[in-house]
Protein backbone atom coordinates (compact mmCIF):
# COMPACT_ATOMS: atom_id res chain seq x y z
CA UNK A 1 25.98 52.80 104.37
CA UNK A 2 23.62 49.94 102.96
CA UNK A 3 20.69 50.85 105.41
CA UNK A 4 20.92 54.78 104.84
CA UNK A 5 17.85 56.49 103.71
CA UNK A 6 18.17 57.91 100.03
CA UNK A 7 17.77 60.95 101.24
CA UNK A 8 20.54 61.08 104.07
CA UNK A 9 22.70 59.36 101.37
CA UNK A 10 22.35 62.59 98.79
CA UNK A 11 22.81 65.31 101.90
CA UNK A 12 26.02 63.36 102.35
CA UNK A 13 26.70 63.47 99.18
CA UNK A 14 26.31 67.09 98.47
CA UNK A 15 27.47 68.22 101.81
CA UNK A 16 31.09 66.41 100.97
CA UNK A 17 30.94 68.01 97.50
CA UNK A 18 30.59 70.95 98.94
CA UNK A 19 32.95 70.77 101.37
CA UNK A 20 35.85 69.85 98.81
CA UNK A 21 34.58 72.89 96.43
CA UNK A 22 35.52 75.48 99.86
CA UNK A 23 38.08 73.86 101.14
CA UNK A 24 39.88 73.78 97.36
CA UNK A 25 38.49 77.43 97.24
CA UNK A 26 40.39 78.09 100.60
CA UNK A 27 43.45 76.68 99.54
CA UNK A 28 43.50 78.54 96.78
CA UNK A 29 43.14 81.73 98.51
CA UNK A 30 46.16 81.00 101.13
CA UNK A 31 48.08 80.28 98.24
CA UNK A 32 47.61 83.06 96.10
CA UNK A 33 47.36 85.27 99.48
CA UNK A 34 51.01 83.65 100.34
CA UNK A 35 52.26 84.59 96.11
CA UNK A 36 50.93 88.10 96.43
CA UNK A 37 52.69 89.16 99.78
CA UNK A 38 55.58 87.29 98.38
CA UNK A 39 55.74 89.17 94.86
CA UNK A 40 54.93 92.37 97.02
CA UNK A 41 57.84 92.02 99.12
CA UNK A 42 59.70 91.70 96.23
CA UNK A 43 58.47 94.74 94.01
CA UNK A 44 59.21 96.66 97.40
CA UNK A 45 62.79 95.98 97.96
CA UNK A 46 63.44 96.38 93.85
CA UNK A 47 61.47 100.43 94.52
CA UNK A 48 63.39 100.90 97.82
CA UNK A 49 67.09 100.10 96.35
CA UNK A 50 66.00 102.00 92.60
CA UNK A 51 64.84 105.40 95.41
CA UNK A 52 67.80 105.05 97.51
CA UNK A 53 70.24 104.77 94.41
CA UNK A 54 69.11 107.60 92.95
CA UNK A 55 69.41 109.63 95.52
CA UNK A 56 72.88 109.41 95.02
CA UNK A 57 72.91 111.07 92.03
CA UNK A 58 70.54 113.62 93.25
CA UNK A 59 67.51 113.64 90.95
CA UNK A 60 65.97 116.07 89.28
CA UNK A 61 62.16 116.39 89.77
CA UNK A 62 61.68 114.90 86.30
CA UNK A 63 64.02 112.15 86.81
CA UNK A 64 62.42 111.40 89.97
CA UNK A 65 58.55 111.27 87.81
CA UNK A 66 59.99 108.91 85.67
CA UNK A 67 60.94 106.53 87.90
CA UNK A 68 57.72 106.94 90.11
CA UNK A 69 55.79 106.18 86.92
CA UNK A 70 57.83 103.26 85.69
CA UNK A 71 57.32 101.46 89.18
CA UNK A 72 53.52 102.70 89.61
CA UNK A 73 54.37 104.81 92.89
CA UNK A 74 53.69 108.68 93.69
CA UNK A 75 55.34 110.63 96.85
CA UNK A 76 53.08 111.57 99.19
CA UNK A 77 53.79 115.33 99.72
CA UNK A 78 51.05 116.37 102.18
CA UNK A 79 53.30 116.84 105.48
CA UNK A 80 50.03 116.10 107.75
CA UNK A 81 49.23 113.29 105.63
CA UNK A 82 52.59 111.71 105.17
CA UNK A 83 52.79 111.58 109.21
CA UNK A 84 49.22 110.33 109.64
CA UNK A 85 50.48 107.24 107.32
CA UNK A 86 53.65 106.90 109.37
CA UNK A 87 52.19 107.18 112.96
CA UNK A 88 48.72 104.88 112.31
CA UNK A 89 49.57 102.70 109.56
CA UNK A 90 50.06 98.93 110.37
CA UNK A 91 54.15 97.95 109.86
CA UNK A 92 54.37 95.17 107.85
CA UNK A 93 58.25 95.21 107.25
CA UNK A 94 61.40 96.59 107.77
CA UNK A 95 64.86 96.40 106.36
CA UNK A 96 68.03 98.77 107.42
CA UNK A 97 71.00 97.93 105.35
CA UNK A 98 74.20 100.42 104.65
CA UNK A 99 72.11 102.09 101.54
CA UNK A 100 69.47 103.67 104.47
CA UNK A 101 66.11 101.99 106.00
CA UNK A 102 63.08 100.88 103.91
CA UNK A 103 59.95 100.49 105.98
CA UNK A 104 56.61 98.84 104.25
CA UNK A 105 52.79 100.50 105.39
CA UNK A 106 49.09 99.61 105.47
CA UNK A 107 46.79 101.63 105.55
CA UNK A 108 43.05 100.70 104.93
CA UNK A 109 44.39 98.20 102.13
CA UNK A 110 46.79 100.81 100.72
CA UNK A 111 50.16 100.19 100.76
CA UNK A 112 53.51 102.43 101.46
CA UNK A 113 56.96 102.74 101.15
CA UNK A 114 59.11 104.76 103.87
CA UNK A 115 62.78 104.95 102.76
CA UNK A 116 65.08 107.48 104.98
CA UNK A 117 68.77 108.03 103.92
CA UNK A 118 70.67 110.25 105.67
CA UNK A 119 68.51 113.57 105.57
CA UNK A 120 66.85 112.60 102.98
CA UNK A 121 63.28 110.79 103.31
CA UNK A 122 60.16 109.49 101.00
CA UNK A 123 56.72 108.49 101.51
CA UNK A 124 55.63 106.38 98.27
CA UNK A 125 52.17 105.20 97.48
CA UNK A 126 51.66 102.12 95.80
CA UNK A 127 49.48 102.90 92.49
CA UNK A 128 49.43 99.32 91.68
CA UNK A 129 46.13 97.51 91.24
CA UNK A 130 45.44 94.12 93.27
CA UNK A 131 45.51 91.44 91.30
CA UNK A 132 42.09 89.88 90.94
CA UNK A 133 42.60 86.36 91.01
CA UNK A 134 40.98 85.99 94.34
CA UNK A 135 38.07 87.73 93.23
CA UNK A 136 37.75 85.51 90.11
CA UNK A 137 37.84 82.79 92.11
CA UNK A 138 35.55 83.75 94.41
CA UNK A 139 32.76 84.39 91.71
CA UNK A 140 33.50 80.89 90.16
CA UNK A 141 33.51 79.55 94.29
CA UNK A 142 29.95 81.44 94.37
CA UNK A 143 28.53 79.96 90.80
CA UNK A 144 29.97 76.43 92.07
CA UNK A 145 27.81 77.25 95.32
CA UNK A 146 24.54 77.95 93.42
CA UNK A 147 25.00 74.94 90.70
CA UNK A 148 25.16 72.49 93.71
CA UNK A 149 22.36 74.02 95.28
CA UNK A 150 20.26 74.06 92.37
CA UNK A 151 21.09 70.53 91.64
CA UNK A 152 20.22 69.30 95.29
CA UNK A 153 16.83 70.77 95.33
CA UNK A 154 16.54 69.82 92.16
CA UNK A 155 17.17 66.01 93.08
CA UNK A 156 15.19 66.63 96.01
CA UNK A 157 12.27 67.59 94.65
CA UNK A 158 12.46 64.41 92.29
CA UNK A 159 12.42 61.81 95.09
CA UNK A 160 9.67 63.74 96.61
CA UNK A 161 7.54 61.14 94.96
CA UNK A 162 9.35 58.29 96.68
CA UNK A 163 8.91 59.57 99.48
CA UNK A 164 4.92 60.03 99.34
CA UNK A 165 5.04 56.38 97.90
CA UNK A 166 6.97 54.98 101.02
CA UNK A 167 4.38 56.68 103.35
CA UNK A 168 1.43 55.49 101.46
CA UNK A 169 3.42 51.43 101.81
CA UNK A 170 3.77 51.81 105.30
CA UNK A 171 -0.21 52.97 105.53
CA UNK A 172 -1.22 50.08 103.60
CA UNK A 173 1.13 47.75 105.74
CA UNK A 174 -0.74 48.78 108.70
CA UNK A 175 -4.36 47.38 107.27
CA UNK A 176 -5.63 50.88 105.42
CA UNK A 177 -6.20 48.89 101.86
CA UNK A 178 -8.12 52.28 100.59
CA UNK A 179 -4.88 54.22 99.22
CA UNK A 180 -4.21 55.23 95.82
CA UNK A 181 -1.24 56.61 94.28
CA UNK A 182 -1.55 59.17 91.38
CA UNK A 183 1.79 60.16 89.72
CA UNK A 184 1.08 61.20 86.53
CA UNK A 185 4.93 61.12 85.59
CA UNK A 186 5.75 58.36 83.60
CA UNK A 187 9.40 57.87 85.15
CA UNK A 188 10.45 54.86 87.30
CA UNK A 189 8.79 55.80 90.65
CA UNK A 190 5.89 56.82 88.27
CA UNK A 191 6.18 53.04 87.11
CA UNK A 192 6.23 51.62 90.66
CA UNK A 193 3.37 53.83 91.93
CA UNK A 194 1.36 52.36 89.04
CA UNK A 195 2.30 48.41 89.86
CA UNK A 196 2.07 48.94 93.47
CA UNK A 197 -1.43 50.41 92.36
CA UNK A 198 -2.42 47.61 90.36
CA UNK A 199 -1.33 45.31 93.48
CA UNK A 200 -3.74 46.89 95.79
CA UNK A 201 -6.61 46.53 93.11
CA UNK A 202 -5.31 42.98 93.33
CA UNK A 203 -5.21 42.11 96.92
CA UNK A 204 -8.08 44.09 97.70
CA UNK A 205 -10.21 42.18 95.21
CA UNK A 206 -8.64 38.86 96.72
CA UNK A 207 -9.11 39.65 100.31
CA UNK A 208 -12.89 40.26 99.18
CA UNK A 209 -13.43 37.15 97.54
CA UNK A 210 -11.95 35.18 100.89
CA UNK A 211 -13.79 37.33 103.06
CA UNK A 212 -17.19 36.24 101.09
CA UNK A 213 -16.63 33.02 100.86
CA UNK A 214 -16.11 32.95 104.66
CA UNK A 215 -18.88 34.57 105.68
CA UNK A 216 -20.82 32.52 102.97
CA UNK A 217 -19.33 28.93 104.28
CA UNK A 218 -20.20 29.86 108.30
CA UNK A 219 -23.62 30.82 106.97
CA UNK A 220 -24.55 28.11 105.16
CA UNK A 221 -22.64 25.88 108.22
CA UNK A 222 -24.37 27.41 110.85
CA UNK A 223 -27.84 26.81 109.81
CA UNK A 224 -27.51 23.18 109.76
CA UNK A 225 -25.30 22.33 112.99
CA UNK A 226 -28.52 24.33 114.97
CA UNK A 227 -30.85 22.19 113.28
CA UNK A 228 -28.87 19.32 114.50
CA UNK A 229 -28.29 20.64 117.72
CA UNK A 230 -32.23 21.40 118.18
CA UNK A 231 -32.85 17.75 117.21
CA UNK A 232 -29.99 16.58 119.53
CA UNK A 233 -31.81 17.92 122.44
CA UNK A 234 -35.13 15.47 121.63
CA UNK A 235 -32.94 12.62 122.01
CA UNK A 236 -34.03 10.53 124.69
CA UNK A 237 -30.51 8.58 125.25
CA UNK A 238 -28.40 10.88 127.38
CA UNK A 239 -25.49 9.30 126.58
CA UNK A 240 -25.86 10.26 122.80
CA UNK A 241 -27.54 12.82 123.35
CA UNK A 242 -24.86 14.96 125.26
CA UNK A 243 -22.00 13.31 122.47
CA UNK A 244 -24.24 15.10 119.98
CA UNK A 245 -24.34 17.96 121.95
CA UNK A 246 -20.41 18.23 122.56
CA UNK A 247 -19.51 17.74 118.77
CA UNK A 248 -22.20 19.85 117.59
CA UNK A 249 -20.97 22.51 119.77
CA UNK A 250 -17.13 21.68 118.92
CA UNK A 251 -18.46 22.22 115.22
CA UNK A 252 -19.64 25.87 116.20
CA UNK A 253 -16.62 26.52 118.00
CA UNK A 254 -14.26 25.89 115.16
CA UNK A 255 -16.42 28.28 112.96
CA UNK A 256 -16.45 31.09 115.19
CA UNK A 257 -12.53 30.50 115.19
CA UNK A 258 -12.76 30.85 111.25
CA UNK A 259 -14.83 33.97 112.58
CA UNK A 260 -12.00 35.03 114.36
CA UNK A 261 -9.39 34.61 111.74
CA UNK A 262 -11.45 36.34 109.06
CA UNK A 263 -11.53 39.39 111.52
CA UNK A 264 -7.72 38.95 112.56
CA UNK A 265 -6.60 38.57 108.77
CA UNK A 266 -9.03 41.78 107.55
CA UNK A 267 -7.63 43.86 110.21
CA UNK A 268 -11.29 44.32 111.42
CA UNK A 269 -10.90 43.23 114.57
CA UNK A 270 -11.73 45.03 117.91
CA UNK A 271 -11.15 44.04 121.48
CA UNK A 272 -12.88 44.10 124.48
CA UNK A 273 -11.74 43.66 127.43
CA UNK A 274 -13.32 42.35 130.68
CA UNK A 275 -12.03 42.13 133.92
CA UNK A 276 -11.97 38.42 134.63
CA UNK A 277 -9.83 35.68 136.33
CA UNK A 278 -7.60 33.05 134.68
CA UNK A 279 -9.55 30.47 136.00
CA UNK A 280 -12.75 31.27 134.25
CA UNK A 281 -10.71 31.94 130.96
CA UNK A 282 -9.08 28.00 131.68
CA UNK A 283 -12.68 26.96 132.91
CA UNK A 284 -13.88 28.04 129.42
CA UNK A 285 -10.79 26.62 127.49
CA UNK A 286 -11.54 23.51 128.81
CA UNK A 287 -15.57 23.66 128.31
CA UNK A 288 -14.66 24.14 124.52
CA UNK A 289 -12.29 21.18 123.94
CA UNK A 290 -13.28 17.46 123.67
CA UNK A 291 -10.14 15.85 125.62
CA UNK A 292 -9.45 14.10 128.46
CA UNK A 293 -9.02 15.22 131.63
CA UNK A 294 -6.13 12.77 132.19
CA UNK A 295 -4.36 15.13 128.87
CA UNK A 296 -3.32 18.19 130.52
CA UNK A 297 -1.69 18.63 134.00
CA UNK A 298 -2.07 22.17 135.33
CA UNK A 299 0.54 24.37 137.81
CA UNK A 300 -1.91 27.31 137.85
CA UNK A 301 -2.83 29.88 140.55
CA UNK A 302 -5.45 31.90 139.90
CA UNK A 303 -4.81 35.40 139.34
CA UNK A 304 -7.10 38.77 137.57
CA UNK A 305 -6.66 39.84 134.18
CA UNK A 306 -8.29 42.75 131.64
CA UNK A 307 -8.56 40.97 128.35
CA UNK A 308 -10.95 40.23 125.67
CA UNK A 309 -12.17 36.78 127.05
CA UNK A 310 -13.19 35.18 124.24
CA UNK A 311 -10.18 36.00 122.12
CA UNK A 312 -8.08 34.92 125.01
CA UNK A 313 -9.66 32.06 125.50
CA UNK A 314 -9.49 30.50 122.03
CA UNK A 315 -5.81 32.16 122.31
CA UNK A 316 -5.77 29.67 125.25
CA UNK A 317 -7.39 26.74 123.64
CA UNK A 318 -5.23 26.72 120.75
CA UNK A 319 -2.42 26.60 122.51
CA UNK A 320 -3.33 23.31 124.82
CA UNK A 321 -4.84 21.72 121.64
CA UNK A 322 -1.75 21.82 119.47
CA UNK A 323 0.47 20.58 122.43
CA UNK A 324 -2.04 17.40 123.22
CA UNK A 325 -2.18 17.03 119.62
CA UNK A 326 1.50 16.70 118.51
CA UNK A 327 2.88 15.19 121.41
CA UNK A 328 3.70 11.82 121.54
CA UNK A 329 2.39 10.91 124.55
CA UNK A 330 -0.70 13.10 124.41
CA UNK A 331 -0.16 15.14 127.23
CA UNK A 332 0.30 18.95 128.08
CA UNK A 333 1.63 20.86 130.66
CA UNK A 334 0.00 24.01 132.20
CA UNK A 335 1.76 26.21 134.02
CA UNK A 336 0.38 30.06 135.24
CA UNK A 337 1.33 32.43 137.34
CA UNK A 338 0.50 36.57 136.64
CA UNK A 339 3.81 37.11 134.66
CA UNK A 340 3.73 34.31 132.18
CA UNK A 341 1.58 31.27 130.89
CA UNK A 342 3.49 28.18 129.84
CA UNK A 343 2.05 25.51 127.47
CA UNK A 344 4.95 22.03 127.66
CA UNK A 345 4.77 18.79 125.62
CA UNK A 346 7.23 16.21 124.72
CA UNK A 347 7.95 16.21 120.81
CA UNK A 348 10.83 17.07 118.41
CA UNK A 349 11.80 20.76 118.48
CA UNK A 350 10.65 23.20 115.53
CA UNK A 351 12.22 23.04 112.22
CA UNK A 352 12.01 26.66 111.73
CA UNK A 353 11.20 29.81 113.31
CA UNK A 354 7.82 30.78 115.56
CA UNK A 355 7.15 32.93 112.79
CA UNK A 356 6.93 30.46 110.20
CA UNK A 357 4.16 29.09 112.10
CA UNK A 358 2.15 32.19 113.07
CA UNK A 359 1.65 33.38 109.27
CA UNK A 360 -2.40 33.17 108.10
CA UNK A 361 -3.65 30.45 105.67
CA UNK A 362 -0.40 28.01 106.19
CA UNK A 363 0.52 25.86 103.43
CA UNK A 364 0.16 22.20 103.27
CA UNK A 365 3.29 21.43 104.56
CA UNK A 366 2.51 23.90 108.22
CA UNK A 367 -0.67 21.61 108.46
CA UNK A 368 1.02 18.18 108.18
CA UNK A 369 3.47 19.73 111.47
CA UNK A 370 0.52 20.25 112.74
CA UNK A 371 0.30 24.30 112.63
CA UNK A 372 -2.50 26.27 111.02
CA UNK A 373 -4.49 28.98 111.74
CA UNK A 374 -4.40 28.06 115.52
CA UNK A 375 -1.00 29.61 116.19
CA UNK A 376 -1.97 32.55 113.71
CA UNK A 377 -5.08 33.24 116.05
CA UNK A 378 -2.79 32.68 119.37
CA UNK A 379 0.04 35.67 117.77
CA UNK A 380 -2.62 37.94 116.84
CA UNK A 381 -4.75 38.16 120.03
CA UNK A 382 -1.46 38.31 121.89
CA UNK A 383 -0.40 41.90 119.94
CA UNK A 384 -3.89 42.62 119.97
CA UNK A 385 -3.46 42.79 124.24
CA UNK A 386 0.27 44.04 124.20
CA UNK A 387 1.44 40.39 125.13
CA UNK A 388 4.43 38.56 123.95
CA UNK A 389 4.48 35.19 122.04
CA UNK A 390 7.69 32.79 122.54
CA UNK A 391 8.88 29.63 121.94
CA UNK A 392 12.12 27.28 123.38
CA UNK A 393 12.97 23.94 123.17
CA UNK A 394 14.64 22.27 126.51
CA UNK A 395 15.15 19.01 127.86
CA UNK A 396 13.46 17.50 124.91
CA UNK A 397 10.11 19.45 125.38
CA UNK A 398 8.53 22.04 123.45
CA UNK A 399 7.55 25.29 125.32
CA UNK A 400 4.91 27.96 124.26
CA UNK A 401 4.71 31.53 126.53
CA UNK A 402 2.35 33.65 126.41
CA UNK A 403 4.56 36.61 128.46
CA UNK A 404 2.51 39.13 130.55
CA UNK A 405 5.53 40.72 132.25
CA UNK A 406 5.04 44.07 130.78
């Protein structure tokens, strides 16, 4: 029951309410049904015996008016009638004792009384009103009905604002930071509509301010590191010169990964993707990184791929970087085939779960375990191409996978 929706929780709610309210209604009926036919049966056999007593003493007409009005009855003297009722009324009873026979009639909800002694016969109508119990409680049944119903749609129509606030969450929890919510009640979800407002306002205005002083910082970065670059290339000692070069362009690589994570953490970003081969997208990996050969070893066949190839390739990057990085022995292991890409170094295992790793802007404490934005950029680009991140620990070695299987 914890993780039912509010709104399945009330239809249960109401729909057992309801079903207690007929089913005591029900009850009710059977028993009172059960009384009446009881009492009836009764009131019968008290007429019959009081008729076939009296017969005895042979009646007069007057006699025989007073008793029919003391017990509510009146003899049915139409012949044609009186053998209509008999022939093509419903039997509901019948007693034969030494006094004569008694037999009790329905017809369309009326009742009758047949009582034969010797030569003599009867056909009694019951004058007698039905009780209206079951009618009583059917009106109160019906007002219960309407109360419940009025109070459901009633409740309903009060969470209606919940509900319009949950769709507007899960809008801005899939990047759309341009919602508003306007209830102008001033209830609780009227309360939380304004704070989640005033939140928005908040991390809109925050996202902008990072998002400025991004684009500000690569600017103002960028200008110099081509200066330097341009001057590199006068240098007449090659050996400098293409050091220069290579940390000049390691310089520009790392901002257009803060390019990428601005993009990735403003929900901006769009993908395009190339058909290439894994080899160019390692070829380019390895242009990008200032390491030793001797760092990586590499199981790879080479095999096509449709992805956005320079996502994928600091995606790539990243990935060999961190596992040279924090290894103890320096040294990866890369291993590709079409299904999955496999990144192995020696080192302790995590102390927490991949996705304490792959959250934006890590903490201090990420960056001294040696995880930043690079495994943020890695998990994003991954979704981004409908690929799978995953991480296990075995034989004392850390393994990253990038799956492709699907």
């Amino acid at each position: 029951m914890k993780n039912i929706s509010i709104t399945a929780f009330i239809n249960i709610i109401f729909i057992l309410a309801l079903a207690a309210i007929t089913t005591t209604f029900l009850f009710f009926v059977k028993l009172d049904k059960e009384k009446s036919n009881q009492e009836r049966t009764q009131r019968y056999s008290i007429i019959a015996n009081s008729v076939l007593n009296n017969f005895d003493l042979l009646p007069s007409n007057e006699q025989l008016k007073r008793l029919f009005a003391q017990y509510e009855i009146s003899a049915v003297e139409d012949r044609l009638k009186k053998l209509d009722i008999i022939n093509n009324s419903n039997e509901i009873s019948y007693q034969e004792s030494i006094f004569g026979r008694v037999r009790i009639y329905e017809n369309h909800k009326k009742y009758y009384i047949y009582v034969q002694k010797m030569s003599y016969n009867i056909l009694l109508e019951d004058l007698k009103p039905e009780p209206y119990n079951r009618s009583i409680a059917l009106m109160l049944y019906l007002l219960a009905f309407i109360i419940f119903l009025a109070l459901y749609f009633a409740i309903r129509k009060k969470f209606t604002p919940l509900r319009t606030l949950d769709k507007q969450i899960q809008k801005f929890s899939s990047g759309d930071k341009n919602i508003k919510l306007d209830f102008p009640n001033n209830d609780e979800i009227g309360k939380i509509a304004k704070s989640f407002n005033e939140a928005i306002t908040n991390i809109n205005n925050l996202t902008d301010s990072k998002n400025l002083f991004m684009r500000n910082m690569m600017h103002e970065l960028k200008t110099p590191i081509t200066k330097a670059m341009f001057i590199a290339e006068t240098l007449n000692d090659d050996k400098n010169k293409e050091i220069l070069i290579r940390a000049f362009e390691r310089m520009n690589n790392i901002i257009k990964e803060l390019a990428t994570v601005e993009k990735l953490s403003s929900n901006m970003s769009v993908i395009y993707k190339e058909n290439t081969t894994f080899f160019k997208i390692y070829k380019n990996a390895m242009n990008i990184m200032l390491i030793d050969a001797s760092s990586i070893s590499s199981k790879i066949s080479d095999f096509d791929l449709k992805v956005d190839i320079s996502l994928f390739t600091i995606t790539l990057k990243n990935l060999i970087d961190n596992a040279i990085k924090f290894s103890p022995n320096n040294h990866a292991t890369l291993i590709a085939t079409k299904k999955k890409i496999e990144v192995i170094s020696d080192g302790e295992k995590l102390k927490y779960d991949l996705n304490y790793y792959t959250e934006p802007f890590s903490q201090e404490e990420k960056r001294k375990d040696g995880f930043g934005l690079g495994l943020y950029i890695v998990k994003s680009t991954l979704e981004l191409h409908g690929f799978k991140f995953l991480y296990k620990y075995e034989n004392g070695k850390n393994h990253f996978i990038i799956d492709m299987s699907k």
